[in-house]
N, C-alpha and C. Protein backbone atom coordinates (compact mmCIF):
# COMPACT_ATOMS: atom_id res chain seq x y z
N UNK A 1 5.28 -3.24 23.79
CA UNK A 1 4.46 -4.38 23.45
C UNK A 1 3.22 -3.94 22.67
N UNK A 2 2.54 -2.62 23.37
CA UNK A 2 1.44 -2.11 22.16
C UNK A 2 1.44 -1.85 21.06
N UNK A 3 2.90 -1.23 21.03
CA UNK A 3 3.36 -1.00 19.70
C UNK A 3 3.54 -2.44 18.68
N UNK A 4 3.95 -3.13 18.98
CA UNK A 4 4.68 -4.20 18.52
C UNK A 4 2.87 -4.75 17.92
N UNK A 5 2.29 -5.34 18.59
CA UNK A 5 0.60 -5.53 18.32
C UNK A 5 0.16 -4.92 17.08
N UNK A 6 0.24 -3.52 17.48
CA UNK A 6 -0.46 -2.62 16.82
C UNK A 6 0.03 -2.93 15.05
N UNK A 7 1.52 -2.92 14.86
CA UNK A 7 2.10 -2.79 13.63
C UNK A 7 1.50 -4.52 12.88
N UNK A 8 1.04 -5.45 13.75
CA UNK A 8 1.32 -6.75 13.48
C UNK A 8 -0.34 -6.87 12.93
N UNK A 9 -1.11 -5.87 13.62
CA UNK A 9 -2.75 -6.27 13.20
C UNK A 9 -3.44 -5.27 12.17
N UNK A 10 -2.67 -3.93 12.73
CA UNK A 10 -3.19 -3.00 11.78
C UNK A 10 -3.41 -2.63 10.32
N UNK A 11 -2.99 -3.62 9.56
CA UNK A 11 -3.41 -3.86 8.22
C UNK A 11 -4.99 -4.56 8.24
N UNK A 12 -5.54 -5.03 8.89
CA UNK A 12 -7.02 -6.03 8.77
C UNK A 12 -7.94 -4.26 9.18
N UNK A 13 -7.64 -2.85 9.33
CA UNK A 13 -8.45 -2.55 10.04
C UNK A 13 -8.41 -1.36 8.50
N UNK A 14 -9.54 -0.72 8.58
CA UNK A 14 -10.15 0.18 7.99
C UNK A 14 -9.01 1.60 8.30
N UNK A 15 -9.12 2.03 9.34
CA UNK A 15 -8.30 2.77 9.92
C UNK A 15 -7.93 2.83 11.42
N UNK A 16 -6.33 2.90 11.34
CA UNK A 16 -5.56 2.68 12.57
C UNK A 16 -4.71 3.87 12.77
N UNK A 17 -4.68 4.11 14.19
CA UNK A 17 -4.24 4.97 15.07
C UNK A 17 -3.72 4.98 16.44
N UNK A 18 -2.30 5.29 16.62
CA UNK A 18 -1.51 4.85 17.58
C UNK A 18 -1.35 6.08 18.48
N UNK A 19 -1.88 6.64 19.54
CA UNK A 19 -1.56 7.94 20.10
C UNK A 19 -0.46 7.83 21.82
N UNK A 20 0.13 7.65 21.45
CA UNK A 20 1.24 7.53 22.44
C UNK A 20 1.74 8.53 23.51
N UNK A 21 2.13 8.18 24.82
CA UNK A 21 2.21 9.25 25.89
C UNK A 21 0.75 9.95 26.26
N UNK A 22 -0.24 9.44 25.94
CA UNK A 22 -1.41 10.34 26.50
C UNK A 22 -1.20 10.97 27.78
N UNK A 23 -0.67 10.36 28.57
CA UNK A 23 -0.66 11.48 30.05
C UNK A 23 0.11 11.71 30.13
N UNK A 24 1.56 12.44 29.20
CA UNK A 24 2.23 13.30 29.11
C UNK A 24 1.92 14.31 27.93
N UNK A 25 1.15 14.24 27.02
CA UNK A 25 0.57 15.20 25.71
C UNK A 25 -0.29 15.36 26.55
N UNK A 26 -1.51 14.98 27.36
CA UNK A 26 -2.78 15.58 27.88
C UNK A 26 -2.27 16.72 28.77
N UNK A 27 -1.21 16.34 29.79
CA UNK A 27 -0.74 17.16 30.26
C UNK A 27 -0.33 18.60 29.96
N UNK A 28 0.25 18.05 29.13
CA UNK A 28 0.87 19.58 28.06
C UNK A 28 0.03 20.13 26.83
N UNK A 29 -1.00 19.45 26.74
CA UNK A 29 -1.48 20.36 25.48
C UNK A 29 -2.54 20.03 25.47
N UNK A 30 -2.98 19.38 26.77
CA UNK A 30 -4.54 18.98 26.45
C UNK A 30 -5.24 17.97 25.50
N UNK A 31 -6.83 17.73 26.38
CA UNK A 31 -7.39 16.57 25.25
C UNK A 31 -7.76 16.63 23.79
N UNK A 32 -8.02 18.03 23.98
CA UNK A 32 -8.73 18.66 22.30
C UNK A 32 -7.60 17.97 21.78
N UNK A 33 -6.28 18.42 21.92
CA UNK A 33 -4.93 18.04 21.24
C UNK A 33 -5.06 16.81 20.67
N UNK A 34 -5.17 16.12 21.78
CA UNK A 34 -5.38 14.33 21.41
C UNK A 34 -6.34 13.78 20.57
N UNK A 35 -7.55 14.51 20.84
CA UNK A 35 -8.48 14.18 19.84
C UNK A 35 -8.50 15.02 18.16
N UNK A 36 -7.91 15.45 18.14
CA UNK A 36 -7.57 16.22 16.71
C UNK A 36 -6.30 15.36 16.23
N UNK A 37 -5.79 15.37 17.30
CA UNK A 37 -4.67 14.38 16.31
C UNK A 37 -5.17 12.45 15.94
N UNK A 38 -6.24 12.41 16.79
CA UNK A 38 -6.67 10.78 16.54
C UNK A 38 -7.62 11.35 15.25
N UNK A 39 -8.56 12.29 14.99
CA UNK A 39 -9.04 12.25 13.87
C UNK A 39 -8.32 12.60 12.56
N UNK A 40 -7.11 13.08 12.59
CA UNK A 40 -6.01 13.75 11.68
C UNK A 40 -5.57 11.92 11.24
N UNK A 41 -5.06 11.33 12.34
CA UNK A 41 -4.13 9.83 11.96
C UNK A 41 -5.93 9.02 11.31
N UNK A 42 -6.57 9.37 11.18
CA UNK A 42 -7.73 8.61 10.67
C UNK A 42 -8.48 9.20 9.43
N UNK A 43 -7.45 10.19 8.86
CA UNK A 43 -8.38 11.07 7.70
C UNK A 43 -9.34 11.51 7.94
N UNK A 44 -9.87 12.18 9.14
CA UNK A 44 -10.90 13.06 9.11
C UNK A 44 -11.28 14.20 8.88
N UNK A 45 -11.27 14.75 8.11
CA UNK A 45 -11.16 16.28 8.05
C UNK A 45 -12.03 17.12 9.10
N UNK A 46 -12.93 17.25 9.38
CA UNK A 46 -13.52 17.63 10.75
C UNK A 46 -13.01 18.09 11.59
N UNK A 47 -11.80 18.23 11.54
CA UNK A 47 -10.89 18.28 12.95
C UNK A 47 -10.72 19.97 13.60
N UNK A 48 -11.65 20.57 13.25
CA UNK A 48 -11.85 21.99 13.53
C UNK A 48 -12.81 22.38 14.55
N UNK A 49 -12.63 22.21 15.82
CA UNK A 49 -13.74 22.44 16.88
C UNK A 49 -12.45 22.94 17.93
N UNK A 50 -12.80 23.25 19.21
CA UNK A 50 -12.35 24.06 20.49
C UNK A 50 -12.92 23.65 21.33
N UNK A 51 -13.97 22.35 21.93
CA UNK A 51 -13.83 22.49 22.96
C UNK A 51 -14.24 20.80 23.13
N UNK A 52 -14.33 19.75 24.33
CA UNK A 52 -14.11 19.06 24.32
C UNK A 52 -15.38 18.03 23.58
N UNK A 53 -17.22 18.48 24.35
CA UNK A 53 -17.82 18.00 23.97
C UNK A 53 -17.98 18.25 22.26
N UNK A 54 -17.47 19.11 21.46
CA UNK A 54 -17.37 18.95 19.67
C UNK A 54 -16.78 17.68 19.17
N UNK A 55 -15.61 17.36 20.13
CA UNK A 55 -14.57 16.75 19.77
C UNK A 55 -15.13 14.88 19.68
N UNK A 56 -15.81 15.25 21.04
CA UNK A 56 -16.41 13.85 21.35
C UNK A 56 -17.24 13.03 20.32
N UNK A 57 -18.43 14.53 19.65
CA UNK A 57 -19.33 14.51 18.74
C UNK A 57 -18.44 13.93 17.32
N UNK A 58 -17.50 14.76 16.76
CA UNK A 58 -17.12 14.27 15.61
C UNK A 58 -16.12 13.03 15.69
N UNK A 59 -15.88 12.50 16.69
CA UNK A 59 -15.63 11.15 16.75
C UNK A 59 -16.11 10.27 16.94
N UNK A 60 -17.06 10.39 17.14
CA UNK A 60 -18.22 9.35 17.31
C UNK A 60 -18.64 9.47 16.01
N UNK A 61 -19.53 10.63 15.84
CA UNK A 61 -19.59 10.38 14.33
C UNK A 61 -19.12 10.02 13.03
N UNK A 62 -17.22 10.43 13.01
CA UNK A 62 -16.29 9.73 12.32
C UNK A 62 -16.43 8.80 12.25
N UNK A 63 -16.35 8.04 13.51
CA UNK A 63 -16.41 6.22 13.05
C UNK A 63 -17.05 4.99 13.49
N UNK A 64 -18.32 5.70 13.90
CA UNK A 64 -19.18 4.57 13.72
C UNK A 64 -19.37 3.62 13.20
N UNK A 65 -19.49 4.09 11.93
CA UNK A 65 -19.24 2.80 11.02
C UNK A 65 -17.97 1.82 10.63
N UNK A 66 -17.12 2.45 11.25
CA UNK A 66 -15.63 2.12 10.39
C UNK A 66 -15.37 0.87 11.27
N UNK A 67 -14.36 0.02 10.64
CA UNK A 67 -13.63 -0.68 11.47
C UNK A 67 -12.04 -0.39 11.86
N UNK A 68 -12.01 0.27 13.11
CA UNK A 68 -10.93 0.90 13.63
C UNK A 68 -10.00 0.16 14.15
N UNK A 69 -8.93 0.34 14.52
CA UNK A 69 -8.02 0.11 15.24
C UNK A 69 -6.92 0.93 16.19
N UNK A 70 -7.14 1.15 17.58
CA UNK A 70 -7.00 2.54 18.39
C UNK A 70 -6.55 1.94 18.98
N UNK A 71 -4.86 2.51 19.67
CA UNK A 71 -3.80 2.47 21.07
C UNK A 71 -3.71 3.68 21.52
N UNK A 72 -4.75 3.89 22.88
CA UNK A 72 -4.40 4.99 23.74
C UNK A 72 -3.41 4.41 24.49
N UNK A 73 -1.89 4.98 24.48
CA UNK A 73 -1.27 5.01 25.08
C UNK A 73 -0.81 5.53 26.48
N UNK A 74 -0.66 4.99 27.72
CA UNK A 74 -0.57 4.88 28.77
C UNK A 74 -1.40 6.35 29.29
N UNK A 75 -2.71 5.83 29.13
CA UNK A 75 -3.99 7.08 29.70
C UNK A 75 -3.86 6.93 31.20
N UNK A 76 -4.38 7.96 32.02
CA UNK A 76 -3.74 8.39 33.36
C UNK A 76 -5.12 8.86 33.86
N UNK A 77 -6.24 9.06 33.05
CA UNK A 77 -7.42 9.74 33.96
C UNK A 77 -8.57 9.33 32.91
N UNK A 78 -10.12 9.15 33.72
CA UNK A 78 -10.85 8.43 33.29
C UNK A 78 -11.37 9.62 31.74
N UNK A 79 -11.11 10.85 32.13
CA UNK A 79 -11.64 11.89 31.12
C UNK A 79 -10.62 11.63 29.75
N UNK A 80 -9.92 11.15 30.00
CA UNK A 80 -9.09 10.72 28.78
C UNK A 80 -9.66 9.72 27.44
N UNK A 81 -9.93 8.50 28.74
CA UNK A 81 -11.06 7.46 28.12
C UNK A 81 -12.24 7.83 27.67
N UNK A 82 -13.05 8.75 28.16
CA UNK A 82 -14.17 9.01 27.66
C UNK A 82 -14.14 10.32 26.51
N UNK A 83 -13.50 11.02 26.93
CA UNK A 83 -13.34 11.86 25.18
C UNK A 83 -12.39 11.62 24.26
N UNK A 84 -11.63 9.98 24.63
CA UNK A 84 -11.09 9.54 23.76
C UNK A 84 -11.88 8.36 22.53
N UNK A 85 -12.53 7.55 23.54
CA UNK A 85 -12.81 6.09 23.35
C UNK A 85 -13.95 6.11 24.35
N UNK A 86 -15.03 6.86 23.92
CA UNK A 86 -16.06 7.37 24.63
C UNK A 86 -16.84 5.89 25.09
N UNK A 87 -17.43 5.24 23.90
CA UNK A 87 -18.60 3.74 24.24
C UNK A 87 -18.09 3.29 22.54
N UNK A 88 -18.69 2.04 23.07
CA UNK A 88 -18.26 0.76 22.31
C UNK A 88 -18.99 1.17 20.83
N UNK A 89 -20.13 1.89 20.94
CA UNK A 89 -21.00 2.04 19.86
C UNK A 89 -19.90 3.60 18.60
N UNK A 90 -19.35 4.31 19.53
CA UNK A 90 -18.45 5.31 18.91
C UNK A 90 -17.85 4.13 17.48
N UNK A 91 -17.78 3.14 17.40
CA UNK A 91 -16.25 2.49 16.57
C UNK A 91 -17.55 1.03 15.85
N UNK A 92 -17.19 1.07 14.67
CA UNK A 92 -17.95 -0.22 14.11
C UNK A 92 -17.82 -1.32 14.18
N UNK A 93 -17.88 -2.70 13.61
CA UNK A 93 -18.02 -3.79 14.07
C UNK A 93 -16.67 -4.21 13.57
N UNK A 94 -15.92 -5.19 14.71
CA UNK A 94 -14.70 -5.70 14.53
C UNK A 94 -13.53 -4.84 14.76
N UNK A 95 -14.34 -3.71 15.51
CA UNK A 95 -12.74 -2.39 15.80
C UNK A 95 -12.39 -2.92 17.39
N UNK A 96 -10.99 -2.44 17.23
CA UNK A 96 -10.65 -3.10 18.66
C UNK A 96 -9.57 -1.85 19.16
N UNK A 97 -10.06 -1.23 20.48
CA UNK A 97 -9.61 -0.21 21.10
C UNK A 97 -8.39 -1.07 22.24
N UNK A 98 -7.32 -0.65 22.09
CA UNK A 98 -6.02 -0.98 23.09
C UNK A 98 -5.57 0.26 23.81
N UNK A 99 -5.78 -0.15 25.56
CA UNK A 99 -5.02 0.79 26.15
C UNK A 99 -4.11 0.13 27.05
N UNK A 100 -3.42 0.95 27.55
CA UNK A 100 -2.17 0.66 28.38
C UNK A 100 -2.54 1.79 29.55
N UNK A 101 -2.26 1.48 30.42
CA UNK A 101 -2.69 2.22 31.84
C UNK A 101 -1.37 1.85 32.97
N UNK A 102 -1.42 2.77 34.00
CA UNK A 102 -0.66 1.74 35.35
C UNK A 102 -1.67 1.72 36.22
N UNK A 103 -3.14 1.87 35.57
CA UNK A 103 -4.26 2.17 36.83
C UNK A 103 -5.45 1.37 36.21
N UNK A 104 -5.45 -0.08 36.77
CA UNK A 104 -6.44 -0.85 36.20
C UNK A 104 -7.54 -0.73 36.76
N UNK A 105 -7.77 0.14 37.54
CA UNK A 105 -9.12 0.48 38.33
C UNK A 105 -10.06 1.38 37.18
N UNK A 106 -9.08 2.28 36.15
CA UNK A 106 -9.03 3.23 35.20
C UNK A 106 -10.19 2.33 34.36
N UNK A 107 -9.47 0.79 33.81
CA UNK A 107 -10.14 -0.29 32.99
C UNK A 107 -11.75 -0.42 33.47
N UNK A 108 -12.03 -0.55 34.41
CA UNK A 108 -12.93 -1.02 35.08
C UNK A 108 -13.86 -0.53 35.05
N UNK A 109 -13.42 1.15 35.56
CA UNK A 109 -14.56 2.10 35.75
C UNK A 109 -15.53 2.69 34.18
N UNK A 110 -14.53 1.97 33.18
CA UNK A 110 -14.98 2.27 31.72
C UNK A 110 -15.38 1.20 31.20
N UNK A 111 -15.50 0.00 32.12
CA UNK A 111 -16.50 -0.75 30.85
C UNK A 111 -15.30 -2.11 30.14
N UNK A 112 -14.47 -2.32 30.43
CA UNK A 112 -13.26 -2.33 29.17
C UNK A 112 -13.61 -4.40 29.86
N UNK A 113 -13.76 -4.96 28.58
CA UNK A 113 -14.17 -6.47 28.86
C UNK A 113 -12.96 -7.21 29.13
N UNK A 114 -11.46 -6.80 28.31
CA UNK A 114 -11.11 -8.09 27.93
C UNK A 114 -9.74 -7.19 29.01
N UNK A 115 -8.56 -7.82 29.80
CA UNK A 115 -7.63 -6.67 30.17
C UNK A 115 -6.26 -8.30 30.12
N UNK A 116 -5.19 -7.64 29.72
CA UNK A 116 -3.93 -7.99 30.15
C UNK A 116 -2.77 -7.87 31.07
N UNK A 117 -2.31 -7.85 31.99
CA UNK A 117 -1.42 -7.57 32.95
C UNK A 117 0.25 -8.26 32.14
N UNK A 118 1.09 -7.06 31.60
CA UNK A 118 2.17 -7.48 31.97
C UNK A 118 2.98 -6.93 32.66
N UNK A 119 4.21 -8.12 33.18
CA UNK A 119 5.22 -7.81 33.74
C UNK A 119 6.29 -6.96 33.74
N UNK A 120 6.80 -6.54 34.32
CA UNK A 120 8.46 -6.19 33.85
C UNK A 120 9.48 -6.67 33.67
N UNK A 121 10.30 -6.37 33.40
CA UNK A 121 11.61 -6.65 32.86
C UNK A 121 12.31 -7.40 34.00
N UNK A 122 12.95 -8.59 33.98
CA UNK A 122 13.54 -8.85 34.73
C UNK A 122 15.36 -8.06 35.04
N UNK A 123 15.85 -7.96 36.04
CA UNK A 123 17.02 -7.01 36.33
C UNK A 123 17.83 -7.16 35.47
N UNK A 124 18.30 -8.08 34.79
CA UNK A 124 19.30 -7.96 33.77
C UNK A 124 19.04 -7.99 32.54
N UNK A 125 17.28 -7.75 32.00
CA UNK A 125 16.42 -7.05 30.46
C UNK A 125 16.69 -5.77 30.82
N UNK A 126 16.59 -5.24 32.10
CA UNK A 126 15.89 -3.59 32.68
C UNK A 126 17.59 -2.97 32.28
N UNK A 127 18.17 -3.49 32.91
CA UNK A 127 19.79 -3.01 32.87
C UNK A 127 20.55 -2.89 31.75
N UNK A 128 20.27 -4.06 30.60
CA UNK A 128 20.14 -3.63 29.20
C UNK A 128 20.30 -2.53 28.92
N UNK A 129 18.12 -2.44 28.65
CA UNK A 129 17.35 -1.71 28.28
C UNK A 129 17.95 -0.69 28.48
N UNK A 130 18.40 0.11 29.94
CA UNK A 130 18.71 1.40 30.12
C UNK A 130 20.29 1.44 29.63
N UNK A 131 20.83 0.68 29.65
CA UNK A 131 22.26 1.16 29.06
C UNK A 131 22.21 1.61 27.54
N UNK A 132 21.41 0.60 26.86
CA UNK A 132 21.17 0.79 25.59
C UNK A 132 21.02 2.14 25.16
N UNK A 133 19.72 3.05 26.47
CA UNK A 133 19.12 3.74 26.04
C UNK A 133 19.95 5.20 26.78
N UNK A 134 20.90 4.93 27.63
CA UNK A 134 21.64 5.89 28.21
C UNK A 134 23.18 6.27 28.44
N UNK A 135 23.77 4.87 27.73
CA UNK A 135 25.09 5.37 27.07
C UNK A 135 25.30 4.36 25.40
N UNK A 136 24.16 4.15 24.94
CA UNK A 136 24.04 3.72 23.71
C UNK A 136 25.14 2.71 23.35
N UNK A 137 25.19 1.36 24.60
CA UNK A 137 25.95 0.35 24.17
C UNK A 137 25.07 -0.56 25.62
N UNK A 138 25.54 -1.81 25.42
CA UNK A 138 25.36 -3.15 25.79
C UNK A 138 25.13 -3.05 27.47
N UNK A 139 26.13 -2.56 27.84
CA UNK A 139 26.65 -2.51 29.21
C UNK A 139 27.09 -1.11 29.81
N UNK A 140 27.28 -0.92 31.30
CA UNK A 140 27.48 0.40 31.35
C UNK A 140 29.13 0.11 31.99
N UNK A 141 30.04 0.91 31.58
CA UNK A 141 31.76 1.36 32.19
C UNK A 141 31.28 0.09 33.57
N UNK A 142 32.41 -0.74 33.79
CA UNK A 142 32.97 -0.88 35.27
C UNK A 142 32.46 -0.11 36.59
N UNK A 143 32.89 1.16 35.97
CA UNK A 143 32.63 2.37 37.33
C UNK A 143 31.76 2.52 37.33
N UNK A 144 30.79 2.67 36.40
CA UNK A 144 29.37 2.72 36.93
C UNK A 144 28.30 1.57 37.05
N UNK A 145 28.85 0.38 37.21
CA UNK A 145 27.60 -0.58 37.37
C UNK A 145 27.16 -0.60 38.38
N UNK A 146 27.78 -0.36 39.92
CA UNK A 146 26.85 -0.43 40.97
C UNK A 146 26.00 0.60 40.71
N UNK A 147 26.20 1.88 40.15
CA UNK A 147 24.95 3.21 39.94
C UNK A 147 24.09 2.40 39.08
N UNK A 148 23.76 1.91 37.78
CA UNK A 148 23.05 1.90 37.19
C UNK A 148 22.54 0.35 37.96
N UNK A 149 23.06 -0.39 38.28
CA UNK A 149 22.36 -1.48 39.13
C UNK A 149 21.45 -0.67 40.05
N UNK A 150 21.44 0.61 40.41
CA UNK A 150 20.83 0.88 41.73
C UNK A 150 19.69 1.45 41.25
N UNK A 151 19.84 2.80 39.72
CA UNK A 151 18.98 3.31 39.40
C UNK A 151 17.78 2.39 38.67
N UNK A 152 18.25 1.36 37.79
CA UNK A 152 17.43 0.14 37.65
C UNK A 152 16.44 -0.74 38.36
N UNK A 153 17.44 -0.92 39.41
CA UNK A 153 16.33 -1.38 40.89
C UNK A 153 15.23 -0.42 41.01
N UNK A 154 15.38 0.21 41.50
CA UNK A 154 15.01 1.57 42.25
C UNK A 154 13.71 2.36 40.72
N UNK A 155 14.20 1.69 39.69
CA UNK A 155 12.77 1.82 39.00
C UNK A 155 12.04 1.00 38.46
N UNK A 156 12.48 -0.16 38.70
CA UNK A 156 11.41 -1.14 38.64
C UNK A 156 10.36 -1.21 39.44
């Protein structure tokens, strides 16, 4: 759904940037990572520092002025938010920062005004979805629909 947003608005913005999996890239390669690659998807050349508070600095300073358009994708810890999408003043007038979380307490503790809650998939979108995405057709074999009925449940 962020995605889908993102492609639909991101022409009105100065510069846009979609960073996806944050708490699986933070995990593995760290924030510097993340923040070099949000100033890289924004033409910044700057992107040469090592440690976190540099990182913070030349993004803030990057785009103060600009009018941005930013999807941190499903962030997992508040240090994410803040050397990502530090304060409102980091980004210029009319930029609009989108995150996705499973921890709306995450929203809160940062300030974040406006929030959306969606749903999931109902059992027979979810059951789709995963067949689509795990034997690359419609439906799964006969023999396996009670399994994938179960693994479906069981992750919703």
């Amino acid at each position: 759904t962020a995605r889908l947003i993102y492609e639909s608005i991101e022409e009105q913005f100065n510069f846009s940037c979609f960073l996806a999996n944050i708490r699986e890239v933070s995990a593995k390669n760290g924030i510097v990572h993340i923040q070099r690659e949000l100033l890289s998807h924004l033409s910044v050349r700057s992107n040469y520092f090592h440690n976190l508070y540099d990182g913070v600095k030349i993004i803030a300073n990057s785009l103060h002025n600009k009018k941005v358009l930013l999807v941190l994708d499903d962030i997992s810890e508040r240090s994410q938010l803040e050397n990502l999408a530090g304060k409102q003043e980091w980004f210029g007038p009319g930029s609009r920062i989108i995150i996705t979380t499973r921890d709306k307490h995450l929203l809160m503790t940062h300030g974040v005004h406006q929030t959306c809650e969606l749903e999931g998939l109902v059992q027979e979108e979810a059951l789709h979805l995963f067949c689509l995405k795990a034997f690359k057709q419609d439906q799964p074999k006969s023999k396996y629909q009670n399994l994938c009925n179960e693994v479906v449940e069981y992750t919703r």
